[in-house]
N, C-alpha and C. Protein backbone atom coordinates (compact mmCIF):
# COMPACT_ATOMS: atom_id res chain seq x y z
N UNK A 1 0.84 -1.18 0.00
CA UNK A 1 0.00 0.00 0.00
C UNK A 1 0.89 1.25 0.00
N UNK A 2 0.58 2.11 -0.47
CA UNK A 2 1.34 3.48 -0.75
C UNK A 2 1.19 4.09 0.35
N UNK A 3 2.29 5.09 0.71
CA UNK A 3 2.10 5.55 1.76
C UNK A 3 0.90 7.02 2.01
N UNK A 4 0.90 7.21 3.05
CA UNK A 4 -0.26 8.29 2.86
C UNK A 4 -0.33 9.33 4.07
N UNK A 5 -1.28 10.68 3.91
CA UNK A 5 -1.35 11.44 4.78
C UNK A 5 -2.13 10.52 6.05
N UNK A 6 -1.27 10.80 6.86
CA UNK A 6 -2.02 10.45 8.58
C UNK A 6 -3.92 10.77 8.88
N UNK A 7 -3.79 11.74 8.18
CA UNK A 7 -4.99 12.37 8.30
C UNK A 7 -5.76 12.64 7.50
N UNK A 8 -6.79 11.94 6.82
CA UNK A 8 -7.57 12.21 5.15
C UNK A 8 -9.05 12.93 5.73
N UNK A 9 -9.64 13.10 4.52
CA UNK A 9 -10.90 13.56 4.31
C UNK A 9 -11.92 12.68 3.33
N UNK A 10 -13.27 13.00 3.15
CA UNK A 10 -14.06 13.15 2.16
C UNK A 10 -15.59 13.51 2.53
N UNK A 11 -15.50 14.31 1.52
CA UNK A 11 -17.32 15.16 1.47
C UNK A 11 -17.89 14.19 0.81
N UNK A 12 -19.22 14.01 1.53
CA UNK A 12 -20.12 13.47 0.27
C UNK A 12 -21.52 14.65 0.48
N UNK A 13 -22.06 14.93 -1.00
CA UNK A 13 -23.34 15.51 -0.59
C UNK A 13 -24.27 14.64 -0.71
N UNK A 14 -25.20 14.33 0.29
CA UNK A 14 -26.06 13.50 0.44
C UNK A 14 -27.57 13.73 -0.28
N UNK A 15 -27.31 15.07 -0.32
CA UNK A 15 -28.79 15.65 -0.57
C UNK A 15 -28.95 15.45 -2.09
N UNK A 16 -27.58 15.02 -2.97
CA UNK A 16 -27.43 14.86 -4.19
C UNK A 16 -27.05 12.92 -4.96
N UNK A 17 -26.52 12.94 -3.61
CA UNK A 17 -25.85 11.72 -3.57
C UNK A 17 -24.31 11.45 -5.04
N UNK A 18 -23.55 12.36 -4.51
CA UNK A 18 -22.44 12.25 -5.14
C UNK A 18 -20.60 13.14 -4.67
N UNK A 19 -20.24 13.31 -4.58
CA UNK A 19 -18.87 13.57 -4.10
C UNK A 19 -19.13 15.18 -3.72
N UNK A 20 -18.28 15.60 -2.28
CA UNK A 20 -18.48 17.16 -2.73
C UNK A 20 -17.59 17.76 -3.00
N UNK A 21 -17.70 18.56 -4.32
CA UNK A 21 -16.27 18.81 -5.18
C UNK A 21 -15.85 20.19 -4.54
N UNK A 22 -14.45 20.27 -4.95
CA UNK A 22 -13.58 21.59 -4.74
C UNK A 22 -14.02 22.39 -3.28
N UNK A 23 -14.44 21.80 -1.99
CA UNK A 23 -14.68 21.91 -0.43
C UNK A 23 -13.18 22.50 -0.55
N UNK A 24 -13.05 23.60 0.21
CA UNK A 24 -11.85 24.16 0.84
C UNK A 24 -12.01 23.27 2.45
N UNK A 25 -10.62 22.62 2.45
CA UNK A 25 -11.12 22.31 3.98
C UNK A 25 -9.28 22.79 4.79
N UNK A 26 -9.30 22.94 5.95
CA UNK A 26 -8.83 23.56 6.76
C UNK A 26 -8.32 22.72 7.90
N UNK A 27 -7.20 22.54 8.67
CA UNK A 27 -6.60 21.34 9.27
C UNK A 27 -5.87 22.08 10.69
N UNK A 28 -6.12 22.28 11.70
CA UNK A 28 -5.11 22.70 12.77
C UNK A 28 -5.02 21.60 13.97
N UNK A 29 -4.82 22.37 15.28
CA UNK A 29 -4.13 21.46 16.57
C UNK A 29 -4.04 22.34 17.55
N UNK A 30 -4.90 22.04 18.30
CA UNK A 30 -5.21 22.94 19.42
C UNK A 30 -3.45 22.92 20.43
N UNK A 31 -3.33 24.23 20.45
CA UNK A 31 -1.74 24.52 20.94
C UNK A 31 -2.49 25.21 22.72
N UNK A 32 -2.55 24.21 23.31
CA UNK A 32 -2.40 24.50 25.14
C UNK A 32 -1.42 25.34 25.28
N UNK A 33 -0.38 24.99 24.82
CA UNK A 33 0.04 25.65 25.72
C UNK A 33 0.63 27.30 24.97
N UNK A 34 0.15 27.67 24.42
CA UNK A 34 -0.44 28.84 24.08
C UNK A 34 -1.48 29.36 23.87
N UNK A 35 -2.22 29.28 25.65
CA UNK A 35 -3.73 29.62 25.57
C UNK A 35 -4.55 29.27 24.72
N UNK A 36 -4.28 28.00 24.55
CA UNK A 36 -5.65 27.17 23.83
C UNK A 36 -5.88 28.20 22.73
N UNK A 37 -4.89 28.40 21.71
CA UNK A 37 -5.19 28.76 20.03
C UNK A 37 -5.19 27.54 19.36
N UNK A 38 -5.66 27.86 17.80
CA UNK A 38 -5.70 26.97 17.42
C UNK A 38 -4.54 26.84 16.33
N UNK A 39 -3.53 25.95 16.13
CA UNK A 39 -2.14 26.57 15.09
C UNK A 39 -2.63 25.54 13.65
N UNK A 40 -2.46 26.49 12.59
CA UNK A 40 -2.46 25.76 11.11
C UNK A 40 -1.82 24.87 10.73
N UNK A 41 -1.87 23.39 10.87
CA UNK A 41 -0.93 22.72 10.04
C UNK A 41 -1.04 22.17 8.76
N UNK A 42 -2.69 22.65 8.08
CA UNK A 42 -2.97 22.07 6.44
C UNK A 42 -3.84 22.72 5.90
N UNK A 43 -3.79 22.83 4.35
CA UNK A 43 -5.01 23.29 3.66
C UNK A 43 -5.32 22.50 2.61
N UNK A 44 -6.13 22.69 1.81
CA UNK A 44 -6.71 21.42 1.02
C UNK A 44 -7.63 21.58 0.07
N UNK A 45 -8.58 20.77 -0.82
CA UNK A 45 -9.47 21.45 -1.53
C UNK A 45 -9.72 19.50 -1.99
N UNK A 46 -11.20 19.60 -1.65
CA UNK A 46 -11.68 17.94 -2.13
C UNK A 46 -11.34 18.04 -3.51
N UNK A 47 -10.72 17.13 -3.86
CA UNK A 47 -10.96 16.44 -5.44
C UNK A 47 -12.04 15.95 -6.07
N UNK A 48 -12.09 15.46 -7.01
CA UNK A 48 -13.30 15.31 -8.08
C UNK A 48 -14.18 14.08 -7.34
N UNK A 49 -13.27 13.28 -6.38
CA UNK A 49 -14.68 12.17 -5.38
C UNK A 49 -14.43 12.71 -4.24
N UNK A 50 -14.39 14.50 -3.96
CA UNK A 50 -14.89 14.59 -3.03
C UNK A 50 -13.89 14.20 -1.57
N UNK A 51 -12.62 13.91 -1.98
CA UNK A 51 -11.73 13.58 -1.13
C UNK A 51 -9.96 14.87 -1.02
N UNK A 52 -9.68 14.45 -0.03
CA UNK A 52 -8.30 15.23 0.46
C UNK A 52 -7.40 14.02 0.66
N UNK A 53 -6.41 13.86 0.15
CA UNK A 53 -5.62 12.55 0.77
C UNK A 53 -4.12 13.12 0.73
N UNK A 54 -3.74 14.05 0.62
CA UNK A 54 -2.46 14.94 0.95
C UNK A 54 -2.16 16.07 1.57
N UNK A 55 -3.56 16.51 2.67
CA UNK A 55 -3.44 17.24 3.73
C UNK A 55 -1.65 17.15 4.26
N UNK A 56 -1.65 16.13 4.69
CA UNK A 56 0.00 16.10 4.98
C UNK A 56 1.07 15.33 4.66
N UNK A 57 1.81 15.00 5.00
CA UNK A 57 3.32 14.60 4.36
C UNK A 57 3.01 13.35 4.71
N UNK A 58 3.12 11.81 3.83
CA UNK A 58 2.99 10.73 4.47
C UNK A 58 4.14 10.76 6.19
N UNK A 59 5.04 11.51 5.49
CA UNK A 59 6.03 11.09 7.06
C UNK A 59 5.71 12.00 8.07
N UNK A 60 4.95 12.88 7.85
CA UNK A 60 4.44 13.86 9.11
C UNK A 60 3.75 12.67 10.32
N UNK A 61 4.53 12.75 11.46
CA UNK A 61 4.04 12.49 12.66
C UNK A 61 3.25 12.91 13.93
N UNK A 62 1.96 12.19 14.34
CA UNK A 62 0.75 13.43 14.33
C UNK A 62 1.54 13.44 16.29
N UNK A 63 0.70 14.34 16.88
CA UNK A 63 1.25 14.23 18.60
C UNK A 63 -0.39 13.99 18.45
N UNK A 64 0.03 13.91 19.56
CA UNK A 64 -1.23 13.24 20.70
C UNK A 64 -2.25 15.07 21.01
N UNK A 65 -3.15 14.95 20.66
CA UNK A 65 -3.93 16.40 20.74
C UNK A 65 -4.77 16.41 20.46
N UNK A 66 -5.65 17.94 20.39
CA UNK A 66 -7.17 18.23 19.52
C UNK A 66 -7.13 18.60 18.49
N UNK A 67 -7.67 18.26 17.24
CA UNK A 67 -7.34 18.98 16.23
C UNK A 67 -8.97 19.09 15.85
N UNK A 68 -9.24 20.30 14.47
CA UNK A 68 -9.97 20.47 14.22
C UNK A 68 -9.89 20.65 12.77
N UNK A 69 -10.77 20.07 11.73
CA UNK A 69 -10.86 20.17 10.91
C UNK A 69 -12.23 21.07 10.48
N UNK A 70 -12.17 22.06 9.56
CA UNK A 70 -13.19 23.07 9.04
C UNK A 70 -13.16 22.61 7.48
N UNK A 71 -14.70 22.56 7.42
CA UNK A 71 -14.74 22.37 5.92
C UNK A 71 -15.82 23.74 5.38
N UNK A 72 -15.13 24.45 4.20
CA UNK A 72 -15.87 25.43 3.76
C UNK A 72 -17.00 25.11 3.12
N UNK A 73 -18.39 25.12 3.70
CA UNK A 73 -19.30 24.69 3.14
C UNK A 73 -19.82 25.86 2.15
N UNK A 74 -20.23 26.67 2.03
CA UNK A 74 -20.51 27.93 1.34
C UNK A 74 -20.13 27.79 0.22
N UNK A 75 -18.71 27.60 0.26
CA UNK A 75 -17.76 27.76 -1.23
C UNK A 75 -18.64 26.53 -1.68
N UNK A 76 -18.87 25.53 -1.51
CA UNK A 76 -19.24 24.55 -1.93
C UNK A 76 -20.43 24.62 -2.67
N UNK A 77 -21.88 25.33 -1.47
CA UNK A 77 -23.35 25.24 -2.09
C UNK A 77 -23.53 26.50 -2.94
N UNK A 78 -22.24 27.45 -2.93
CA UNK A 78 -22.49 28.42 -3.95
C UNK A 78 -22.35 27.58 -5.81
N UNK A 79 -20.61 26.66 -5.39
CA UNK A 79 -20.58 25.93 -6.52
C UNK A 79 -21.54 25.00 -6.96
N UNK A 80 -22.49 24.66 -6.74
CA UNK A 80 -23.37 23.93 -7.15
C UNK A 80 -24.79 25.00 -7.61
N UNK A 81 -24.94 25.82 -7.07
CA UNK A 81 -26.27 26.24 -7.34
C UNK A 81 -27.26 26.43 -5.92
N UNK A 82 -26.71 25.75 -4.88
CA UNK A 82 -27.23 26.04 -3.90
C UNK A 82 -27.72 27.18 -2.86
N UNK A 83 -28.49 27.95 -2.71
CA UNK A 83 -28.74 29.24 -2.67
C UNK A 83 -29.22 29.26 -0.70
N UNK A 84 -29.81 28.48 -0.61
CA UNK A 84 -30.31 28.44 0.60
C UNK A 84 -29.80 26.71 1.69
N UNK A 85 -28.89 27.19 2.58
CA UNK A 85 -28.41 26.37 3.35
C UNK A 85 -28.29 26.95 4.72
N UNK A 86 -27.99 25.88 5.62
CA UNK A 86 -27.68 26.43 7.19
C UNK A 86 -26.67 26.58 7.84
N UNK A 87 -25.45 25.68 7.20
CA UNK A 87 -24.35 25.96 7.96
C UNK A 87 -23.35 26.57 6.64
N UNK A 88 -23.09 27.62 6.83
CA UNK A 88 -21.51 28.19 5.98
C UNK A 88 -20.43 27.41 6.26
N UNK A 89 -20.02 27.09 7.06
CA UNK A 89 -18.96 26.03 7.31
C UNK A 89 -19.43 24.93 7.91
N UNK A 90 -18.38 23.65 8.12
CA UNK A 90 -18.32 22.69 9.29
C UNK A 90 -17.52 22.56 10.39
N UNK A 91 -17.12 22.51 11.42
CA UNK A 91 -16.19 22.30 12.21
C UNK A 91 -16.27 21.19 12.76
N UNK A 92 -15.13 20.00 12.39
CA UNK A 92 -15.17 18.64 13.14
C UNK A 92 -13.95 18.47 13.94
N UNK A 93 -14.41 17.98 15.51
CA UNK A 93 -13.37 18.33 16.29
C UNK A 93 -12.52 17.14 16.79
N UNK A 94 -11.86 16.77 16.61
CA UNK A 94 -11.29 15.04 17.17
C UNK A 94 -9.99 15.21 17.92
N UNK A 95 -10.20 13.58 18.44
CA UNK A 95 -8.62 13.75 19.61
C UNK A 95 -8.03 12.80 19.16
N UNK A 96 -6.53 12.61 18.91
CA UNK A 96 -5.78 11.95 18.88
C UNK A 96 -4.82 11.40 19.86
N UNK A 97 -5.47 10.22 20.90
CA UNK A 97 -5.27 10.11 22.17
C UNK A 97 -3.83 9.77 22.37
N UNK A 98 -3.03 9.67 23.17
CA UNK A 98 -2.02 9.46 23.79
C UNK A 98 -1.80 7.84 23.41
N UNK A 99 -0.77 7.45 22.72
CA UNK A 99 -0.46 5.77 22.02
C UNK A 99 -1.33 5.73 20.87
N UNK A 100 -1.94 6.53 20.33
CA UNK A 100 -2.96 6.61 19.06
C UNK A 100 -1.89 7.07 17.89
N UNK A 101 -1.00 7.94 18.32
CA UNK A 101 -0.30 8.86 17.29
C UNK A 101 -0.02 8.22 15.80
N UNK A 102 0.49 6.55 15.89
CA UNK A 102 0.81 6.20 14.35
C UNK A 102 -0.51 5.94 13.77
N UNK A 103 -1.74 5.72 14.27
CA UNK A 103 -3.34 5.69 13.40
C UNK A 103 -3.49 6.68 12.40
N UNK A 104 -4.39 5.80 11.55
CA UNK A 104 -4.78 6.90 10.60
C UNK A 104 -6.18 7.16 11.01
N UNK A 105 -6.18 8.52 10.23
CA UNK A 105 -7.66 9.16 10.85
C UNK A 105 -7.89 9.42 9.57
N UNK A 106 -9.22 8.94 9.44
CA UNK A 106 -9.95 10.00 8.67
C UNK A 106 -11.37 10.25 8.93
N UNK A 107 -11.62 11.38 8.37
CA UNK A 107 -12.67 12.26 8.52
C UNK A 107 -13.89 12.31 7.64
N UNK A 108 -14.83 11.55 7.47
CA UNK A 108 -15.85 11.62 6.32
C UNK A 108 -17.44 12.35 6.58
N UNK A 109 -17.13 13.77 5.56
CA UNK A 109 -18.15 14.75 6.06
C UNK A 109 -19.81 13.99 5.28
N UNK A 110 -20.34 13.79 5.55
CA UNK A 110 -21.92 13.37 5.10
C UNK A 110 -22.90 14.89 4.66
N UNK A 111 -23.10 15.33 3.66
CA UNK A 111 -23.45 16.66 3.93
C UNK A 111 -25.04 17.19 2.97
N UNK A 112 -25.53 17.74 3.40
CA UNK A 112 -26.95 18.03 2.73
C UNK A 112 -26.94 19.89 3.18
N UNK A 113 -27.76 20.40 2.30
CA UNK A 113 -27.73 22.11 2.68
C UNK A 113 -28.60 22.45 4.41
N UNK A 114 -28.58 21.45 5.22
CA UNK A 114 -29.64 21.92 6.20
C UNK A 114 -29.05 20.92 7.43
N UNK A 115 -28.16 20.07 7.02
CA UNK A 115 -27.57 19.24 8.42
C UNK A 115 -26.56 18.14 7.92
N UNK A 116 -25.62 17.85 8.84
CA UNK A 116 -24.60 17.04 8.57
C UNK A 116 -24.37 15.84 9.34
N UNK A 117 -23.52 15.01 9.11
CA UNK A 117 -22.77 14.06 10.22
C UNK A 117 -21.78 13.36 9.79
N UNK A 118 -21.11 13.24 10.53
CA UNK A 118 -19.57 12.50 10.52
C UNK A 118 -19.37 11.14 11.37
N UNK A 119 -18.17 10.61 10.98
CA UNK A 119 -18.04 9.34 12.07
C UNK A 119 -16.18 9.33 11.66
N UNK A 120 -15.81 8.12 12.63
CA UNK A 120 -14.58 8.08 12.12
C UNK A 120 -14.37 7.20 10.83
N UNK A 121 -13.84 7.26 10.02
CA UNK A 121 -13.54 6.57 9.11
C UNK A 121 -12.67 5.66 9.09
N UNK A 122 -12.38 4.57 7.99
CA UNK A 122 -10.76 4.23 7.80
C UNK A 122 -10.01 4.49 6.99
């Protein structure tokens, strides 16, 4: 198997039932110990199924933390035609527990213009 980012994505729009294309999505890590900011470590943009799979460096090694992933929803339901929705963005928040660090995570957004849900992926 090829190696890969630690940390992937994918949109699906549900309300359409097909990939959600060109999502700006957004990648940080909650930094404690600088008063709980949040620091940038990726940016991204789904591909044509709706996926991110080079957020980061296959050899990037994740720490043990909160991270949060934001997906630009807006950019998205403007690109389609979508005029009326509820959330402008997403914010999905996960922990990467302490002995978790070599796992892969991924993140799979489920998405319709009026409500969402996620789970962990593989």
């Amino acid at each position: 198997m090829a190696a890969r980012s630690p940390i992937t994505c994918h949109v699906l729009d549900s309300s359409c039932g097909r990939p959600g294309r060109n999502v700006p999505v957004k990648l940080e890590i909650l930094n404690t110990a600088a008063n709980n900011t949040w620091g940038g470590l990726a940016t991204g943009l789904t591909d044509s199924d709706g996926r991110v799979g080079t957020l980061l460096d296959p050899s990037h090694q994740l720490v043990a933390g909160i991270y949060r992933m934001t997906f630009q929803t807006s950019d998205y339901w403007a690109s389609v035609g979508v005029i009326a929705y509820f959330h402008p963005y997403v914010q999905i928040i996960f922990e990467v527990a302490p002995g978790a660090e070599k796992q892969h995570y991924h993140i799979p957004l489920l998405l319709s213009p009026f409500s969402y849900t996620t789970y962990r992926g593989s």
